[in-house]
C-alpha atoms as a PDB file:
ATOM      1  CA  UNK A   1       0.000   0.000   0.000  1.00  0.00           C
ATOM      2  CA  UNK A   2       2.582   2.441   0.897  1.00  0.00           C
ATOM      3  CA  UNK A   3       4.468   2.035  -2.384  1.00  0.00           C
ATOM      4  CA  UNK A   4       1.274   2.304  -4.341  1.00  0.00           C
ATOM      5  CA  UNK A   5       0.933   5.768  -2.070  1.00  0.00           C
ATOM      6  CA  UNK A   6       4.520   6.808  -3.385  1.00  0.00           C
ATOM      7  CA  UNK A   7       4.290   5.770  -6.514  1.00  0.00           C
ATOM      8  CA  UNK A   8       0.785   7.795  -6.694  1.00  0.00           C
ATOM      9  CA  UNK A   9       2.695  10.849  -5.185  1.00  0.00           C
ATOM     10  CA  UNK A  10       5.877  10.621  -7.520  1.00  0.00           C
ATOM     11  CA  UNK A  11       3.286  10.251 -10.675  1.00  0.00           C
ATOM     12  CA  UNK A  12       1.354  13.657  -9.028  1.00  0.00           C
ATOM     13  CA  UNK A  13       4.636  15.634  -8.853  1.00  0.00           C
ATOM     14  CA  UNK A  14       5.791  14.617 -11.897  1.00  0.00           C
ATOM     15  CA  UNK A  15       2.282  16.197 -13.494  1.00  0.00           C
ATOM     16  CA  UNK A  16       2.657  19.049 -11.812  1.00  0.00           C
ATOM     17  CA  UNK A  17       6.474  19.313 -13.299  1.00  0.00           C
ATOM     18  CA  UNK A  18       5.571  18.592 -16.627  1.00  0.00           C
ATOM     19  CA  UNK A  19       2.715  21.048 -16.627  1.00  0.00           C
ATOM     20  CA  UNK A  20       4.890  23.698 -14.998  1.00  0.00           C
ATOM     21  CA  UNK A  21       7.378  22.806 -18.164  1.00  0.00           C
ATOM     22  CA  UNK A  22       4.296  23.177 -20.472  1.00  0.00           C
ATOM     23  CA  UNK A  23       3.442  26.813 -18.978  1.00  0.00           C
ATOM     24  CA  UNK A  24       7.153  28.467 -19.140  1.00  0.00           C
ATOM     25  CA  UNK A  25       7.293  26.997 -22.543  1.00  0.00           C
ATOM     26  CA  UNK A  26       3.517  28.508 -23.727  1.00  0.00           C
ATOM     27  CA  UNK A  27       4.433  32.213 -22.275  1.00  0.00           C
ATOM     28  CA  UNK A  28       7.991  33.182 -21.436  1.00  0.00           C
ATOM     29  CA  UNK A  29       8.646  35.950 -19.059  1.00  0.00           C
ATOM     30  CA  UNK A  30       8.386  38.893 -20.344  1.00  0.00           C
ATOM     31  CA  UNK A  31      11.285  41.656 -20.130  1.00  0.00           C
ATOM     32  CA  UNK A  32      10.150  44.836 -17.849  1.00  0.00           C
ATOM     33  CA  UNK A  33      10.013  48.244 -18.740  1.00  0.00           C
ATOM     34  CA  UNK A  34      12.909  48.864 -16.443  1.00  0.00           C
ATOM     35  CA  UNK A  35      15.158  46.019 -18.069  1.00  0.00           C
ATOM     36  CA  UNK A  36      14.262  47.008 -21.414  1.00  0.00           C
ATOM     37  CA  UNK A  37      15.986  50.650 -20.422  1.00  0.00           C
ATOM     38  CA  UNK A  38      18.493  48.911 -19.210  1.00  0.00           C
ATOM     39  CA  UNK A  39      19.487  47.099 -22.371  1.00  0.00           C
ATOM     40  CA  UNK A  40      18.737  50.263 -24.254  1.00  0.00           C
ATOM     41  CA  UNK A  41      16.688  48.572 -26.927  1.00  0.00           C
ATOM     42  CA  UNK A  42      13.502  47.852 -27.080  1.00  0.00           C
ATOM     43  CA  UNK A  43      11.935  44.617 -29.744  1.00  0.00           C
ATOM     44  CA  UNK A  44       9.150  45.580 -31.818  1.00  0.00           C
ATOM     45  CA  UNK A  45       7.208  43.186 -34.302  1.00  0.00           C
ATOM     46  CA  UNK A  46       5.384  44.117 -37.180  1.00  0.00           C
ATOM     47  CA  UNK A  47       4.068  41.774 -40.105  1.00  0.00           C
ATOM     48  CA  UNK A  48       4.887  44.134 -43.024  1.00  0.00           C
ATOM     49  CA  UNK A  49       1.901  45.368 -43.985  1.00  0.00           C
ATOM     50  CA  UNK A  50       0.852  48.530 -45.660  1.00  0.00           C
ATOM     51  CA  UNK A  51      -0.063  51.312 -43.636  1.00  0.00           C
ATOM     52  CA  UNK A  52      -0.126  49.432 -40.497  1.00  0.00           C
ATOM     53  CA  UNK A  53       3.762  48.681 -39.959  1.00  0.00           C
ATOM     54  CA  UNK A  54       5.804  48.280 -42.472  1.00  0.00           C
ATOM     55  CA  UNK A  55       9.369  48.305 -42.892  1.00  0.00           C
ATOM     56  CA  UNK A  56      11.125  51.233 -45.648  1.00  0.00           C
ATOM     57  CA  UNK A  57      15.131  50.604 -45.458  1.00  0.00           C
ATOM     58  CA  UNK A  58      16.111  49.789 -42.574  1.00  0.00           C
ATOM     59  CA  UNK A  59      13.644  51.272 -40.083  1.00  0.00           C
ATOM     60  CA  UNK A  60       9.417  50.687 -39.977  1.00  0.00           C
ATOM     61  CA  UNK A  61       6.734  53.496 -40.389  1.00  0.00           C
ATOM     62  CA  UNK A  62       2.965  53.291 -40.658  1.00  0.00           C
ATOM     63  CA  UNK A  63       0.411  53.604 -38.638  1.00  0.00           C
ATOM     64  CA  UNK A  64       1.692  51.629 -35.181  1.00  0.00           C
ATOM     65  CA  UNK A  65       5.474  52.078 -35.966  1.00  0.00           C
ATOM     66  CA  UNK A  66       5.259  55.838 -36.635  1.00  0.00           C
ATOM     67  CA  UNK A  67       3.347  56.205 -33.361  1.00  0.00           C
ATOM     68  CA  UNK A  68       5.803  54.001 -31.179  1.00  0.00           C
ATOM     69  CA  UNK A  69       8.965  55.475 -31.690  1.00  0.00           C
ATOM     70  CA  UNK A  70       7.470  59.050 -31.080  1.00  0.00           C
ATOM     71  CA  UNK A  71       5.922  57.151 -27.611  1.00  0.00           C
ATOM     72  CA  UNK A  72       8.593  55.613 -26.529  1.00  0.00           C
ATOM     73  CA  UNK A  73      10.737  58.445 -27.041  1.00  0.00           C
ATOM     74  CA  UNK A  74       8.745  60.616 -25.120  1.00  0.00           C
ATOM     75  CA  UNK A  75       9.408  57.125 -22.380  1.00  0.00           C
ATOM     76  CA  UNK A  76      13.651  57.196 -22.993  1.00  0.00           C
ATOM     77  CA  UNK A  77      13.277  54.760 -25.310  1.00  0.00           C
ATOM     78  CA  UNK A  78      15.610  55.802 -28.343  1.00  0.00           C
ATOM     79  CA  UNK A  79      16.176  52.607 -29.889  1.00  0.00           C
ATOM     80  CA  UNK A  80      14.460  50.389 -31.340  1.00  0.00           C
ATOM     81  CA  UNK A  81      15.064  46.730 -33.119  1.00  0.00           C
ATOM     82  CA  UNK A  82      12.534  46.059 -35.655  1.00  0.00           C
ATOM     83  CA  UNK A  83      11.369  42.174 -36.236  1.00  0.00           C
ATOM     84  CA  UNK A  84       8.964  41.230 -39.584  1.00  0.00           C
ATOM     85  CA  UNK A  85       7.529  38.233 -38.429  1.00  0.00           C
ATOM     86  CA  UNK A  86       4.000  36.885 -40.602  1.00  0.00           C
ATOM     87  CA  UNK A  87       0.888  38.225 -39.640  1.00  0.00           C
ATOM     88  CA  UNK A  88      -0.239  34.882 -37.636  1.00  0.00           C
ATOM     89  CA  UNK A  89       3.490  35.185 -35.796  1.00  0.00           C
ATOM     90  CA  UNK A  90       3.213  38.550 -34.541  1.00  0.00           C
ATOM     91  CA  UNK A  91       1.450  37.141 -31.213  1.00  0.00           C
ATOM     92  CA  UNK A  92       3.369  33.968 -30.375  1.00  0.00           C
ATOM     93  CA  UNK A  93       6.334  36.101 -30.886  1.00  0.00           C
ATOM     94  CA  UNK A  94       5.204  38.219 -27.478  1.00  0.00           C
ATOM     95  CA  UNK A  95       3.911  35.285 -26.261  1.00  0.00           C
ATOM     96  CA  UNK A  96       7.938  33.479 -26.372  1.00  0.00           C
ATOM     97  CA  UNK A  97       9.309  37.225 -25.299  1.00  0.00           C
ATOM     98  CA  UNK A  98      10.983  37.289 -28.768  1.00  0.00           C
ATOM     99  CA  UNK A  99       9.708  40.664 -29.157  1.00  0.00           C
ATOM    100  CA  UNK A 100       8.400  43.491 -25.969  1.00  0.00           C
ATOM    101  CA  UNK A 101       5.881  44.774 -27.957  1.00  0.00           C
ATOM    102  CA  UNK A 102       3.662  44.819 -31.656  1.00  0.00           C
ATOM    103  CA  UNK A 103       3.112  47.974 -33.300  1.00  0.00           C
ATOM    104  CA  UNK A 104       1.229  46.374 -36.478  1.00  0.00           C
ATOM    105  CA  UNK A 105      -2.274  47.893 -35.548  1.00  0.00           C
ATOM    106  CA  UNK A 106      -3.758  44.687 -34.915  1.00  0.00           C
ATOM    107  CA  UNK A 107      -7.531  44.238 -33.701  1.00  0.00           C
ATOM    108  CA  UNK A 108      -8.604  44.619 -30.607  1.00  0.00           C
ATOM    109  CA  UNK A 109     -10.790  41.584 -30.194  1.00  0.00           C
ATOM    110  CA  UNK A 110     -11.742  39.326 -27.170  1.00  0.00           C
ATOM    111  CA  UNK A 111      -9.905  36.170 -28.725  1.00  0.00           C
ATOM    112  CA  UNK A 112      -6.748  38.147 -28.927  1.00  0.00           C
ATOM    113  CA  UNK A 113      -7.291  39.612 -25.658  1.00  0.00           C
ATOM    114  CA  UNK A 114      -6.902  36.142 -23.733  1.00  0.00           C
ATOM    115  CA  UNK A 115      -3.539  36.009 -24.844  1.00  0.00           C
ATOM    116  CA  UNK A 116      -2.200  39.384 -24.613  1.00  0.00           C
ATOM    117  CA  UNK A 117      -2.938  42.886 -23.287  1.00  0.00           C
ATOM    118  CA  UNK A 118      -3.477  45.845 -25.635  1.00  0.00           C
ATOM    119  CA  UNK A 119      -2.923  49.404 -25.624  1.00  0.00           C
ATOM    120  CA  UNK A 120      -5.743  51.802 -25.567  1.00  0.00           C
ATOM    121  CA  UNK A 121      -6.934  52.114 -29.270  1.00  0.00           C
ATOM    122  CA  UNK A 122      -5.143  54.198 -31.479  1.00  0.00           C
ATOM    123  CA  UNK A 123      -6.867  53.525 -35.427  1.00  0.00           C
ATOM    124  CA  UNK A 124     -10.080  52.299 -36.682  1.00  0.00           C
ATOM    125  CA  UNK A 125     -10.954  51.412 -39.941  1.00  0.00           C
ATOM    126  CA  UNK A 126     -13.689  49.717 -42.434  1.00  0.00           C
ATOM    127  CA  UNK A 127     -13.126  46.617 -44.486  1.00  0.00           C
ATOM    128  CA  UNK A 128     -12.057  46.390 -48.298  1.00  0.00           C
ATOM    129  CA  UNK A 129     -11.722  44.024 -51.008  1.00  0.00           C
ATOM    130  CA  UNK A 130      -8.876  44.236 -53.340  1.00  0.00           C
ATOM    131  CA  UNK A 131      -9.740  43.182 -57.271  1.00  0.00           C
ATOM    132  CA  UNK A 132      -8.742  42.927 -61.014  1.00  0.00           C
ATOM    133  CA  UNK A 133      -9.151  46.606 -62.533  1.00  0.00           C
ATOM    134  CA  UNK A 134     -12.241  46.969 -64.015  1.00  0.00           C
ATOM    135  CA  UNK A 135     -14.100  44.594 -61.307  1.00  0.00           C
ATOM    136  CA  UNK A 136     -14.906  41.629 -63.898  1.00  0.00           C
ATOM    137  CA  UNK A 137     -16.530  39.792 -60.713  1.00  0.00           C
ATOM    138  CA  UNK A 138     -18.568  42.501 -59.864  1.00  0.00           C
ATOM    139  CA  UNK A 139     -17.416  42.242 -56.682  1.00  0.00           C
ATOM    140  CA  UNK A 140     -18.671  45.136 -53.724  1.00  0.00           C
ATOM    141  CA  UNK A 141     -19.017  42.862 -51.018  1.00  0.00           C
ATOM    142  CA  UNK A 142     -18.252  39.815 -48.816  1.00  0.00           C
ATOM    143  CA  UNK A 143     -22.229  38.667 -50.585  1.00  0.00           C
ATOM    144  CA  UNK A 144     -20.610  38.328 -54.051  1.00  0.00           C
ATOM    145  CA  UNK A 145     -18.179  35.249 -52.833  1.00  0.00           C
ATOM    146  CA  UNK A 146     -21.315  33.778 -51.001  1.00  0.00           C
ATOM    147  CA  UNK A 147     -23.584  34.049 -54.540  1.00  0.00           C
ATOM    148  CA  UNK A 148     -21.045  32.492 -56.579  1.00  0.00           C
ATOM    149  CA  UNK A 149     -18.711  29.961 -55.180  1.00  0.00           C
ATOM    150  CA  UNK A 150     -16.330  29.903 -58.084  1.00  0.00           C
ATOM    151  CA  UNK A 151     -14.727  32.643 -56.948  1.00  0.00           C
ATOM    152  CA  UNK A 152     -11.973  32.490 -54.174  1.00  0.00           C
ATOM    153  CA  UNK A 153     -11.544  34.803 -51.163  1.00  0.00           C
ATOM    154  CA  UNK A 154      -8.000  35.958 -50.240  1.00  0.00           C
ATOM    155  CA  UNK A 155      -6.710  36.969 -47.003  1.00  0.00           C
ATOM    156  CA  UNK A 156      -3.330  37.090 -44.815  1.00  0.00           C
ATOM    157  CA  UNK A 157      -2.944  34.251 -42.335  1.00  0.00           C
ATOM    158  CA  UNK A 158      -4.742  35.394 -38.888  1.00  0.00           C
ATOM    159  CA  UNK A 159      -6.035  37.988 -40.037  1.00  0.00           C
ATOM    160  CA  UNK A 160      -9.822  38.540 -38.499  1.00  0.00           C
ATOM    161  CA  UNK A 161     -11.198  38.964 -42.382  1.00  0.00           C
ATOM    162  CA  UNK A 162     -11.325  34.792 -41.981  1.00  0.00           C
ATOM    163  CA  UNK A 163     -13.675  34.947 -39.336  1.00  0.00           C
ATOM    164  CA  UNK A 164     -15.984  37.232 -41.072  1.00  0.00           C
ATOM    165  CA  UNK A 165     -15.791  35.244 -44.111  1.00  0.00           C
ATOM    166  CA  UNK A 166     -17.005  32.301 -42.450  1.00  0.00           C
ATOM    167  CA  UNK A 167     -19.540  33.933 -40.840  1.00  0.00           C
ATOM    168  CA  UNK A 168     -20.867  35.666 -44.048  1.00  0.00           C
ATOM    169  CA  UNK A 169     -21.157  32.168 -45.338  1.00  0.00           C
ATOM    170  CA  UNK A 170     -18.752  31.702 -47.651  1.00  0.00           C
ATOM    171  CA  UNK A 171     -17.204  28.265 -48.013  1.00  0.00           C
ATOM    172  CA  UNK A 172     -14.029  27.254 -46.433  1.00  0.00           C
ATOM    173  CA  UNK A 173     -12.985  25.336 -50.034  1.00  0.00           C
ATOM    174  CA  UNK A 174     -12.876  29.444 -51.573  1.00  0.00           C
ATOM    175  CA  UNK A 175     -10.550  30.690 -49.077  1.00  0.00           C
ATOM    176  CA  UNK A 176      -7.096  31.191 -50.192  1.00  0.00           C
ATOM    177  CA  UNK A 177      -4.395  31.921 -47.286  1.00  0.00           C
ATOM    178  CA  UNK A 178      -1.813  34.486 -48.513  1.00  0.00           C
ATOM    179  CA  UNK A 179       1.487  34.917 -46.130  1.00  0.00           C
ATOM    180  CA  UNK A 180       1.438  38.351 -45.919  1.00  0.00           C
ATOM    181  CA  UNK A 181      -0.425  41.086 -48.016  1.00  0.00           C
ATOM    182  CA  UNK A 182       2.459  42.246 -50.107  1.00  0.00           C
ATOM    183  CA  UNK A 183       1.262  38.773 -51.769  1.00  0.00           C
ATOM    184  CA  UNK A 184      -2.338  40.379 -52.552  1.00  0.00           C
ATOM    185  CA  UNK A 185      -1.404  42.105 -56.115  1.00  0.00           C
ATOM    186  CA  UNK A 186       0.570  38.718 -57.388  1.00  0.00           C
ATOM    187  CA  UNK A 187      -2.309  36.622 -55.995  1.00  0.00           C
ATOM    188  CA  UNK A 188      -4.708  38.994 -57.709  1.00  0.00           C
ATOM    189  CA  UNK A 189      -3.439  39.404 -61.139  1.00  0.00           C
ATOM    190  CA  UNK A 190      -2.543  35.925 -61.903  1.00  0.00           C
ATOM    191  CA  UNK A 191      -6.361  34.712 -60.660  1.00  0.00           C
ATOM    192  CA  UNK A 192      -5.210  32.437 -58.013  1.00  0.00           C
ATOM    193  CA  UNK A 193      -8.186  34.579 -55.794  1.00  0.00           C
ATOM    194  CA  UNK A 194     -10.758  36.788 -57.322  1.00  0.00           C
ATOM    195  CA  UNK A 195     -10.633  39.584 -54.625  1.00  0.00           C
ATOM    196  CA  UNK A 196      -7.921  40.067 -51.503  1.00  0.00           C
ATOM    197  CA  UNK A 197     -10.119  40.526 -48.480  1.00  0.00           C
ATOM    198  CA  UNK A 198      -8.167  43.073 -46.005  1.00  0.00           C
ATOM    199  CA  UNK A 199      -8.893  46.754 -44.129  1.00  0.00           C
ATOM    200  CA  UNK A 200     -10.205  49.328 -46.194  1.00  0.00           C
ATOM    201  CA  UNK A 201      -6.692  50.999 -45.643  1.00  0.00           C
ATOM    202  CA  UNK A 202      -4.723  48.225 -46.598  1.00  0.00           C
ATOM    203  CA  UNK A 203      -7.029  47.772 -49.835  1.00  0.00           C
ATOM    204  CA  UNK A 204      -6.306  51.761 -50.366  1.00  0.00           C
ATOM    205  CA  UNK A 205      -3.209  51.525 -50.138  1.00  0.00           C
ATOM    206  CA  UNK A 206      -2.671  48.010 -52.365  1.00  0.00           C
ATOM    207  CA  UNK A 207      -4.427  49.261 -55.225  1.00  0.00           C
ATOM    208  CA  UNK A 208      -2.153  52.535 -55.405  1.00  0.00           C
ATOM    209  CA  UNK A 209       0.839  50.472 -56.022  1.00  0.00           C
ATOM    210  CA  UNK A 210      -0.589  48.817 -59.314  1.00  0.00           C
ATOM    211  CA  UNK A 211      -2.522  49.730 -62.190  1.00  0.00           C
ATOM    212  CA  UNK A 212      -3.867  46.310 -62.491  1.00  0.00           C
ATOM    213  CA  UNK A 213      -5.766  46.201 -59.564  1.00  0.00           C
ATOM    214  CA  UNK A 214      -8.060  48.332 -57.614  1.00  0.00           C
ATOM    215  CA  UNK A 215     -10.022  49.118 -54.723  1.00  0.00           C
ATOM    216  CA  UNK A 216     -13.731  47.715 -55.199  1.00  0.00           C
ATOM    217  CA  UNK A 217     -16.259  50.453 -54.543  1.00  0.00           C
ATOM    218  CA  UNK A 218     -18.830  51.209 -53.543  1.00  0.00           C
ATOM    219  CA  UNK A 219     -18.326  48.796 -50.776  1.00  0.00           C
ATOM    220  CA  UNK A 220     -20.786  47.400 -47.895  1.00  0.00           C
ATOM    221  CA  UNK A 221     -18.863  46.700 -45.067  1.00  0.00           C
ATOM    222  CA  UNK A 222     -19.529  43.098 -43.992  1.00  0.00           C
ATOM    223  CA  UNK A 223     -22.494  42.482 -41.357  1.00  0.00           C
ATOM    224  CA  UNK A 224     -21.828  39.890 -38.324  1.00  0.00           C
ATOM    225  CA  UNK A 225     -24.724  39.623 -36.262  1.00  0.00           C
ATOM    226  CA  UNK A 226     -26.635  42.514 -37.313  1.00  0.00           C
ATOM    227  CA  UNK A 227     -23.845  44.674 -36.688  1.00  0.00           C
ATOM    228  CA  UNK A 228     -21.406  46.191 -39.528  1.00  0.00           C
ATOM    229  CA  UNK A 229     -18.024  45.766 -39.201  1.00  0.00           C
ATOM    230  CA  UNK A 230     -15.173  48.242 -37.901  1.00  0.00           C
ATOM    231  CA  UNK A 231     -12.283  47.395 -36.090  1.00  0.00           C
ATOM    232  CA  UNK A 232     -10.341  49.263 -33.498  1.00  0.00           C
ATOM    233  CA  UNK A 233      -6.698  48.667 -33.844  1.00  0.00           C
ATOM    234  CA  UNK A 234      -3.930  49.092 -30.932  1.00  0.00           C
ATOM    235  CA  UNK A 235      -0.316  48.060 -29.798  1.00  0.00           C
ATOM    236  CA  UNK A 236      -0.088  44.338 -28.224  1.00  0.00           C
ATOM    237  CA  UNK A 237       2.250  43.436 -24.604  1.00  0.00           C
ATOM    238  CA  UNK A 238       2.556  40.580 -23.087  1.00  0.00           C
ATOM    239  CA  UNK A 239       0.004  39.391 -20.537  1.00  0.00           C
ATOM    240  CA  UNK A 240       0.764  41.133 -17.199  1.00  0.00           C
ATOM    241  CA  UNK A 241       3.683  43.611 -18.554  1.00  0.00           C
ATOM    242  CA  UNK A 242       1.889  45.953 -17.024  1.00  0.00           C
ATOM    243  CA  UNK A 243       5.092  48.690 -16.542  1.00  0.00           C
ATOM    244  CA  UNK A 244       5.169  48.873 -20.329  1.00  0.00           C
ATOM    245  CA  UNK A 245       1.785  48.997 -21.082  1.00  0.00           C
ATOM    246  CA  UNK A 246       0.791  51.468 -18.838  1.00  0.00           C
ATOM    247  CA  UNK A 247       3.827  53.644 -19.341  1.00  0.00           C
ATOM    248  CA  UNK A 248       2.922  53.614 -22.653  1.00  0.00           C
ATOM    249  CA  UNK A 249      -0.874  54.403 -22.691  1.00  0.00           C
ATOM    250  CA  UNK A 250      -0.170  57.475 -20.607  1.00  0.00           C
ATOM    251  CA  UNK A 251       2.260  58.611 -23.232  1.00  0.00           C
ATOM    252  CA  UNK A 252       0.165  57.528 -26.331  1.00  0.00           C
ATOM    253  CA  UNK A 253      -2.779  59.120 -24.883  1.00  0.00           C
ATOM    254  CA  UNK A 254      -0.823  62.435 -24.454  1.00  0.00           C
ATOM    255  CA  UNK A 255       0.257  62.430 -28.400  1.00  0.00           C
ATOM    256  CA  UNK A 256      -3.042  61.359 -29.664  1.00  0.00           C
ATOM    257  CA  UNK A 257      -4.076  65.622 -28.041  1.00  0.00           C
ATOM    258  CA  UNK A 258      -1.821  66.812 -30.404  1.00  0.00           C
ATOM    259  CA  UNK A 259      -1.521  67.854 -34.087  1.00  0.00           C
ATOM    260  CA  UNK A 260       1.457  65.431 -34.647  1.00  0.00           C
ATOM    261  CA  UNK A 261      -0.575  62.513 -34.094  1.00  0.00           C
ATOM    262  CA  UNK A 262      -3.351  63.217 -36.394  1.00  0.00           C
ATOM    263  CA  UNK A 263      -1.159  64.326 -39.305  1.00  0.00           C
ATOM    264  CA  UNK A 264       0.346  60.599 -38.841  1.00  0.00           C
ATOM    265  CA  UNK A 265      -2.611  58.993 -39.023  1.00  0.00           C
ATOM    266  CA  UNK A 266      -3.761  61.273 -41.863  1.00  0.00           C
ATOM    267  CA  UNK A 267      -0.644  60.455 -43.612  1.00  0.00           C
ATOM    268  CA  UNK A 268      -1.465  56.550 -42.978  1.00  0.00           C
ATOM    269  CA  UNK A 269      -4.934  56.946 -44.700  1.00  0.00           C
ATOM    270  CA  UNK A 270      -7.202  58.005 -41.746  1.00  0.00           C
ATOM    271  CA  UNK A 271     -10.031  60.633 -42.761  1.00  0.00           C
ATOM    272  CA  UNK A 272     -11.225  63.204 -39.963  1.00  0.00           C
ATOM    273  CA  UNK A 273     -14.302  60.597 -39.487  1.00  0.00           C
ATOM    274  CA  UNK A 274     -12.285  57.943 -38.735  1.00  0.00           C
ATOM    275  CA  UNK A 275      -9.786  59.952 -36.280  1.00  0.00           C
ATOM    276  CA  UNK A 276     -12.427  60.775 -34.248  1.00  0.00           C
ATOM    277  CA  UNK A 277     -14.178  57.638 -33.904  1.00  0.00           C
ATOM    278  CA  UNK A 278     -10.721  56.230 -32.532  1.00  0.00           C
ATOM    279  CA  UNK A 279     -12.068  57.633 -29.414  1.00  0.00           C
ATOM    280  CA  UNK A 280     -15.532  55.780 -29.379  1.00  0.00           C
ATOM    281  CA  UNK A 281     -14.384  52.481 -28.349  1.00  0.00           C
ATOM    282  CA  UNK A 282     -12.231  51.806 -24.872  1.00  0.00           C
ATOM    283  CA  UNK A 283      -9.890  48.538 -25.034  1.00  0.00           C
ATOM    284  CA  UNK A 284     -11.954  47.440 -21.956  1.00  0.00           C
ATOM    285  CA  UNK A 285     -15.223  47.143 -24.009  1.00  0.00           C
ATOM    286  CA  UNK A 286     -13.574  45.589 -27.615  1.00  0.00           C
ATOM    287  CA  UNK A 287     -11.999  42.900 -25.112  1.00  0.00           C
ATOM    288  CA  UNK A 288     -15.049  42.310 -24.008  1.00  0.00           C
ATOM    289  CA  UNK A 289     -17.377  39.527 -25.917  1.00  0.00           C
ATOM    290  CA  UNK A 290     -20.701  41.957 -26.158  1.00  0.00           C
ATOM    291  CA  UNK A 291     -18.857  44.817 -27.895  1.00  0.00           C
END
């Protein structure tokens, strides 16, 4: 009996090691603000993508990275190493304290949430299809791919157009994963997809690049449960780096008073509409499942 006892008790610690193991391996610890100083550099992902981060030379700009370095400057932050990573990396890369931070404008939504903590918002923007110039699919609309099935829906890896896709209706057997949206025109003009499904923003900016392609318009804005669909986009920390984080709202929310900030998000593509509905959503209620 007693060895049955020990052998139960060895068995229960070794569980208890292995899940331990299993944690530290599923979220490393993350590097404080007061290390990062320390070191003098601060890691920022972004997944290449235009205007939200995206890298020109040897430094990033866009919407996040433009923002951050004026942020964390304002913090004593002066440098800055910048990691591309794909879209569907971006969080696992905070997650295994590759990187301290993303500054690709991603989402604030309550599955994303779970795993990491956000800033306070700091864009917003519609959604967008990117197609063939001239439209030959008539496409102005997430509804087109769900009337005809022939025709194939593109979008980056993790990016939160898949979700809406699938709950438009359109069939998993159209959906065409790209790697990162500086695929989209390629994808487009050869007809391996019919349309690129991103941000209106990232459509807007696409479709400037080529003149065989262009923004489809007009454009209805996908509906998910009777609600239309704008996203509020923000920087990403890892869970519980709350010396960063917070450091970093109080500057953010300082810049986003002045002139500076709304000329950058201007420059990125954001209309005077859209600059002041940044401010209608909190992260508190976009993390939350009923916003």
């Amino acid at each position: 009996m007693m060895k049955s006892m020990r052998l139960t008790s060895m068995a229960a610690s070794a569980a208890v090691a292995l899940a331990c193991v299993a944690g530290a391996v599923g979220t490393a610890q993350a590097r404080t603000l007061e290390q990062i100083k320390q070191s003098g550099t601060i890691r920022i992902a972004i997944a290449n993508e235009i205007p939200y981060g995206f890298m020109e030379g040897d430094t990033a700009v866009g919407l996040g990275p433009s923002v951050a370095k004026h942020v964390l400057e304002e913090m004593g932050i002066k440098h800055i190493k910048w990691t591309v990573v794909p879209f569907g990396s971006l969080i696992p890369s905070l997650k295994a304290d590759r990187v301290d931070m993303v500054a690709a404008s991603q989402a604030i939504q309550p599955q994303r949430c779970s795993q990491v903590d956000y800033s306070i918002p700091n864009s917003t923007y519609g959604e967008g299809v990117l197609v063939k110039k001239g439209n030959p699919d008539n496409i102005h609309g997430y509804d087109a791919f769900v009337k005809n099935h022939n025709l194939k829906f593109g979008i980056v890896s993790g990016a939160n157009q898949l979700g809406f896709a699938q709950k438009s209706g359109i069939k998993s057997d159209q959906i065409v994963s790209l790697r990162a949206n500086s695929d989209a025109i390629s994808a487009v003009t050869s007809g391996r997809i019919s349309g690129y499904a991103a941000t209106q923003l990232t459509v807007a900016m696409l479709a400037k690049k080529s003149s065989r392609v262009e923004q489809a318009l007009p454009f209805k804005d996908p509906v998910i449960d009777g609600k239309p669909q704008r996203s509020w986009g923000g920087f990403t920390f890892a869970k519980g780096n709350d010396t960063l984080r917070k450091a970093f709202d109080k500057k953010l929310a300082a810049y986003q008073k002045t002139d500076g900030w709304k000329q950058t998000m201007k420059k990125y593509g954001l209309d005077e509409g859209s600059i002041e509905k940044v401010f209608n959503k909190t992260t508190q209620q976009l993390c939350s499942a009923d916003s």
